[in-house]
Protein backbone atom coordinates (compact mmCIF):
# COMPACT_ATOMS: atom_id res chain seq x y z
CA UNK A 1 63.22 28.70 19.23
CA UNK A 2 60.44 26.85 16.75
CA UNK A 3 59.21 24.10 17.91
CA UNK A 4 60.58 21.39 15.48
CA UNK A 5 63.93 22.62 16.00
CA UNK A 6 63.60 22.05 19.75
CA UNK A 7 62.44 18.39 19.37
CA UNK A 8 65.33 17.91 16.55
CA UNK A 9 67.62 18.10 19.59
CA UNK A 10 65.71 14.41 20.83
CA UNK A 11 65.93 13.08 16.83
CA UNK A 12 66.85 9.32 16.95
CA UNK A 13 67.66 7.11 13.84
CA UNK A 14 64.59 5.40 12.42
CA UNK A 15 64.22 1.67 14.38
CA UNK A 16 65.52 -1.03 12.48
CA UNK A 17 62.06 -3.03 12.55
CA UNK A 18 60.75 0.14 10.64
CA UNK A 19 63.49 0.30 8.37
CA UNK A 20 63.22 -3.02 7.33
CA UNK A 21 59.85 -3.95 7.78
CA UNK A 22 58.41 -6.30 4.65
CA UNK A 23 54.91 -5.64 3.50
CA UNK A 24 53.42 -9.43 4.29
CA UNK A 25 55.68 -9.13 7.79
CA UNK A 26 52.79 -9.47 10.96
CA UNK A 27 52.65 -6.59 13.29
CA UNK A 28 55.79 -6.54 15.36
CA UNK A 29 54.08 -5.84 18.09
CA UNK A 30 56.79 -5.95 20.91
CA UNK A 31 59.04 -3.65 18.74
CA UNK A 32 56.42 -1.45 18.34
CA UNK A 33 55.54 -0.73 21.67
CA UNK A 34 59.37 -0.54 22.71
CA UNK A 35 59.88 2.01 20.61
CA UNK A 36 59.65 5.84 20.90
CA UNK A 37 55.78 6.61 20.65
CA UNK A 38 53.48 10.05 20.55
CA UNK A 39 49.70 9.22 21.65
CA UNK A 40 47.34 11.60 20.51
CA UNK A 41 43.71 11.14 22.06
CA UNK A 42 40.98 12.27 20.36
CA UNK A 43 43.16 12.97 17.28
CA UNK A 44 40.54 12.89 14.34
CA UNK A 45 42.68 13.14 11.52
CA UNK A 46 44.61 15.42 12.82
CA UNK A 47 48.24 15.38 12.10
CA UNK A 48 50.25 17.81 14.29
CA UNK A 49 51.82 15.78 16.47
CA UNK A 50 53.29 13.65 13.38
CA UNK A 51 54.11 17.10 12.13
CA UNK A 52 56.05 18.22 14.66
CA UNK A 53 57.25 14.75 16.69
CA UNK A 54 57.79 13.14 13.19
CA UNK A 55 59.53 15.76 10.92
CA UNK A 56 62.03 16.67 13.77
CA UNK A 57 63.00 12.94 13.42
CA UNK A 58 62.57 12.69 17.32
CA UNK A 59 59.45 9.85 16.99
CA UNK A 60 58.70 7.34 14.74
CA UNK A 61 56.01 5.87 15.85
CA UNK A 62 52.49 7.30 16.54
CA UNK A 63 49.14 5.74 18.26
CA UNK A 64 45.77 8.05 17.43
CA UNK A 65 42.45 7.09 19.46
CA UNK A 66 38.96 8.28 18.99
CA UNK A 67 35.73 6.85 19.28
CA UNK A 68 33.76 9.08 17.06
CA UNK A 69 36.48 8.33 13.77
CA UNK A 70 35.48 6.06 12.05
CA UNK A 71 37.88 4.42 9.79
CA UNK A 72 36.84 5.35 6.06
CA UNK A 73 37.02 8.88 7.29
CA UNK A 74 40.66 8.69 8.16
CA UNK A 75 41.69 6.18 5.49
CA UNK A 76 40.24 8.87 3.50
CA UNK A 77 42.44 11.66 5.03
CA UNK A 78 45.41 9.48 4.45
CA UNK A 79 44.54 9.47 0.49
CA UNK A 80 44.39 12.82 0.68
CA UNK A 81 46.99 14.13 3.17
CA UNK A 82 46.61 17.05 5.80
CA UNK A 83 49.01 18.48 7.27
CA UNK A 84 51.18 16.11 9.00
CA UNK A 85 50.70 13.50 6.52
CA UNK A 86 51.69 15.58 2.90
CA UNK A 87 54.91 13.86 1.36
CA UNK A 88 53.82 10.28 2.50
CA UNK A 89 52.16 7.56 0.60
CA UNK A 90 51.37 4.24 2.33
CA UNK A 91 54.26 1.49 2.47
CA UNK A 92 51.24 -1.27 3.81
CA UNK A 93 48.59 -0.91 5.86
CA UNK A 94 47.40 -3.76 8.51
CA UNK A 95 44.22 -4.61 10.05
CA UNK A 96 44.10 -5.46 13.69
CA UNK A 97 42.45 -6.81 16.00
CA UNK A 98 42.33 -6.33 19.82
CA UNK A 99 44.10 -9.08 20.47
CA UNK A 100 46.45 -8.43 18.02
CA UNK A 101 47.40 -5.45 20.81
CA UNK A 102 46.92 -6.93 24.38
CA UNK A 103 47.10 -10.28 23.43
CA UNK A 104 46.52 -11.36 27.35
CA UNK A 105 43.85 -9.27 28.08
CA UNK A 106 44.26 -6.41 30.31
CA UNK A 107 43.39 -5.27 33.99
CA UNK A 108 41.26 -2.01 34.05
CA UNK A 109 42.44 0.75 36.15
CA UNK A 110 39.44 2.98 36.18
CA UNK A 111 35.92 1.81 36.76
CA UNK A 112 33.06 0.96 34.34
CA UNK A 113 30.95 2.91 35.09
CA UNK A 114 33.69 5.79 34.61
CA UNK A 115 34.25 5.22 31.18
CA UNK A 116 31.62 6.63 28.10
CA UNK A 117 29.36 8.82 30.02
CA UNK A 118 28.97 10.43 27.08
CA UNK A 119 25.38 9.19 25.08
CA UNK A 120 25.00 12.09 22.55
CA UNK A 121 26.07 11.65 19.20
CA UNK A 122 26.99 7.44 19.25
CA UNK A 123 30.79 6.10 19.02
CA UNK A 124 31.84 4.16 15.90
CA UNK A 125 32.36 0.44 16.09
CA UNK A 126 35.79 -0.03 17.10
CA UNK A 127 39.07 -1.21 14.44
CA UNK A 128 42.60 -1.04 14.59
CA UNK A 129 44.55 -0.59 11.42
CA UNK A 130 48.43 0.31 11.23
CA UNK A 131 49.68 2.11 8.39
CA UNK A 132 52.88 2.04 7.64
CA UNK A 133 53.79 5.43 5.69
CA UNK A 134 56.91 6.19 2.84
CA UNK A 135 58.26 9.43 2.68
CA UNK A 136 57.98 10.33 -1.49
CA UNK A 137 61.03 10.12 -3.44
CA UNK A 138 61.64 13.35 -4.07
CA UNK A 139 61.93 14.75 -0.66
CA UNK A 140 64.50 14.47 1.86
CA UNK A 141 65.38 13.94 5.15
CA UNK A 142 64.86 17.31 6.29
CA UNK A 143 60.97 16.55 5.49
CA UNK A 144 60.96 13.48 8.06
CA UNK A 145 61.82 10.03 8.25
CA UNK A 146 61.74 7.50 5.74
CA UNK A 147 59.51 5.87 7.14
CA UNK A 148 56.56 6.52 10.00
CA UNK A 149 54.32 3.89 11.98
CA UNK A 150 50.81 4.93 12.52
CA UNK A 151 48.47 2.67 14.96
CA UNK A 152 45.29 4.00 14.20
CA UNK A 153 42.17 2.87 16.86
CA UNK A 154 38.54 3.59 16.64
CA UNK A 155 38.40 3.76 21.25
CA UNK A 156 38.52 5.62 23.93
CA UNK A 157 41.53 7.32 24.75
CA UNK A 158 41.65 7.07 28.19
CA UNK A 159 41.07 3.50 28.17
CA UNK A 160 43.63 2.81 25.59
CA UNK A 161 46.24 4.60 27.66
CA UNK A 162 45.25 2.32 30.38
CA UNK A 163 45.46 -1.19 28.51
CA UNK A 164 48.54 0.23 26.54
CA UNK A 165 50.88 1.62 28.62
CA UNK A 166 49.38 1.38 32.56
CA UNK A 167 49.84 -3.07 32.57
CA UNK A 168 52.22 -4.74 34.71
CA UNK A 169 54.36 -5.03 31.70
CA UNK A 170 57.91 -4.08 29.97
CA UNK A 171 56.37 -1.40 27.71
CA UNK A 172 57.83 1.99 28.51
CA UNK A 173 55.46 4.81 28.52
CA UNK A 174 54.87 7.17 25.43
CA UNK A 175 57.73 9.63 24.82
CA UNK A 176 54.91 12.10 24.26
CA UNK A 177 51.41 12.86 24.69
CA UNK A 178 49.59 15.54 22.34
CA UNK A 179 46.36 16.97 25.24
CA UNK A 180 43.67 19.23 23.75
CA UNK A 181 40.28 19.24 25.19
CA UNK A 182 37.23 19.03 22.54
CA UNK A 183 34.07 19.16 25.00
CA UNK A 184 32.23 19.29 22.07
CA UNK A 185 33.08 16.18 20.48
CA UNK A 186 31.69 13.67 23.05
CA UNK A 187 34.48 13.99 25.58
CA UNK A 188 32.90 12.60 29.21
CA UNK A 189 36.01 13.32 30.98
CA UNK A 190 38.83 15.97 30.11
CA UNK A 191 42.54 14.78 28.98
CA UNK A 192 43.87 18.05 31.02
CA UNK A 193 44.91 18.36 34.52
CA UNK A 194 42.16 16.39 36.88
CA UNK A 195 40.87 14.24 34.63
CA UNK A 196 40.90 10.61 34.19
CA UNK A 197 43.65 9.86 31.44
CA UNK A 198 46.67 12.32 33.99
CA UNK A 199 44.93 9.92 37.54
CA UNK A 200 45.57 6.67 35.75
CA UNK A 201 49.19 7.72 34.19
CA UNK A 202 49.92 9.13 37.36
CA UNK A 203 48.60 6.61 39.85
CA UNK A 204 50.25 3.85 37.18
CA UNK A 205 53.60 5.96 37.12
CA UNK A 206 52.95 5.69 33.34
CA UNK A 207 53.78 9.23 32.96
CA UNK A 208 55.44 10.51 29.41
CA UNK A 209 58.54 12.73 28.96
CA UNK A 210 56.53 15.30 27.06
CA UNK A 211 53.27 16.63 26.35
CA UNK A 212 52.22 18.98 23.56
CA UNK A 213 49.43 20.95 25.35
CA UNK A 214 46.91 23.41 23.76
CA UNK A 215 46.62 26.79 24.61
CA UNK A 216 42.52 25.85 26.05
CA UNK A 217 43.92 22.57 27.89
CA UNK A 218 45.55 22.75 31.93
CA UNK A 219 48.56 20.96 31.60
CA UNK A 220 48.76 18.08 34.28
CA UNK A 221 51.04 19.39 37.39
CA UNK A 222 54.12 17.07 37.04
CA UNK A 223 54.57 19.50 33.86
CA UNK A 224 56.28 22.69 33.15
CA UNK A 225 56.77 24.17 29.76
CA UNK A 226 60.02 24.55 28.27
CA UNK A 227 61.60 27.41 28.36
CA UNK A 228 62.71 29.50 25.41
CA UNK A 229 60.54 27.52 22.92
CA UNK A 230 57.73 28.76 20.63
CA UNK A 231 54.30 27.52 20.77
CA UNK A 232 52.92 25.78 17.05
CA UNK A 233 49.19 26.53 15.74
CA UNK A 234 47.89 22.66 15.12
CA UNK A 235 44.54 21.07 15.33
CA UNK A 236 40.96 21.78 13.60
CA UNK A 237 40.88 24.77 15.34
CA UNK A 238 44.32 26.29 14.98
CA UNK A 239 45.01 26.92 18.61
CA UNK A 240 48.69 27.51 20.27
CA UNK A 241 50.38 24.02 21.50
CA UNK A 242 52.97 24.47 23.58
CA UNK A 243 55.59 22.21 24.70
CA UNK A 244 55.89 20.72 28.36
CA UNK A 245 58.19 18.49 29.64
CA UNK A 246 58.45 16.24 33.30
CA UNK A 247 59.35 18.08 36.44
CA UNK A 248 62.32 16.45 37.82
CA UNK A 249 60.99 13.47 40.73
């Protein structure tokens, strides 16, 4: 079974803030964050996990970190949609702030001096921008929603997971999680099995239903893949992603 037909079994009907959401409206925050979300760290402008999460209808909602983005690139990439992105246009698109996203602060979960080992090739000075994308005219829904919500950060992904989704608050934890490793690319500690991002989702019992896990990636061990589905070619690279979903408590 493909991928996208798998996840169309999960398809919900597009949340009524996002269906009726008014360009000058602020950033519904709480009904953002209740809502059905895929977090992609590291994401660049990639666009698989709208691809596949999106077009099955089975997310809405979408929150991409990385700290070496910065945001012309990707407002850029938006302009001129890859894959992921093609048949949108943007509804609005709204500047944030931090506050604007943990508006009482948050408690850290990992150490300082755990976070950014990294000092090569310097991080981009952080922003927040939602963009709030309209499927074209022409197409239907078999493309993907009417509408999508993208939350777009210039930050680590680890530590957005953590002030996010590991607070003693009501937020539910993402629906998905899109893991591919890019040593490469600045990354101090891997989003795979052992690293920081599974200890603090773990230890937090912040742990998603899914995760979309590339073929060069451990998955974490609460995870098996699901049975009987195909893996997808995504990312810059074009490597397998396979789906994985919680082992039963």
């Amino acid at each position: 079974m493909r991928l996208v037909a798998q996840l169309r079994s999960f398809a919900e009907r597009i949340p009524d803030w996002l269906s009726s959401l008014r360009p000058d409206d602020p950033f519904p925050r709480d009904a953002f964050f209740a809502s059905r979300i895929c977090f992609y760290p590291g994401a660049g402008r990639d666009g698989h996990a709208v691809k596949a999460f999106g077009s099955s209808h089975a997310v809405h909602c979408f929150v991409h970190a990385d700290y070496g983005m910065t945001q012309t690139f990707l407002e850029d990439a938006l302009d001129h949609p890859v894959v992921g992105f093609r048949g949108y246009r943007m509804f609005v698109r709204k500047q944030l702030t931090e506050l604007d996203l943990v508006p009482h602060g948050w408690q850290a979960h990992v150490r300082a001096e755990e976070l950014g080992k990294f000092t090569g090739r310097g991080f981009v000075q952080p922003y927040g921008f939602l963009e709030i994308l309209e499927r074209e005219g022409s197409l239907g829904d078999d493309h993907g929603p009417r509408r999508l919500a993208v939350l777009f950060l210039g930050a680590d992904g680890i530590a957005t997971y953590d002030a996010l989704w590991c607070q003693d608050n009501e937020v539910p934890p993402p629906f998905s999680v899109l893991l591919e490793d890019y040593g490469f690319g600045g990354q101090y500690s891997p989003f795979s099995a052992g690293g920081l991002l599974e200890r603090i989702a773990t230890e937090r019992n912040r742990l998603p239903q899914f995760l979309l896990v590339s073929e060069n990636t451990p998955p974490w061990p609460q995870y098996e893949r699901v049975a009987g589905v195909d893996g997808e070619a995504g990312g810059m690279h074009g490597r397998m992603r396979s789906l994985y979903h919680r082992k039963p408590d």
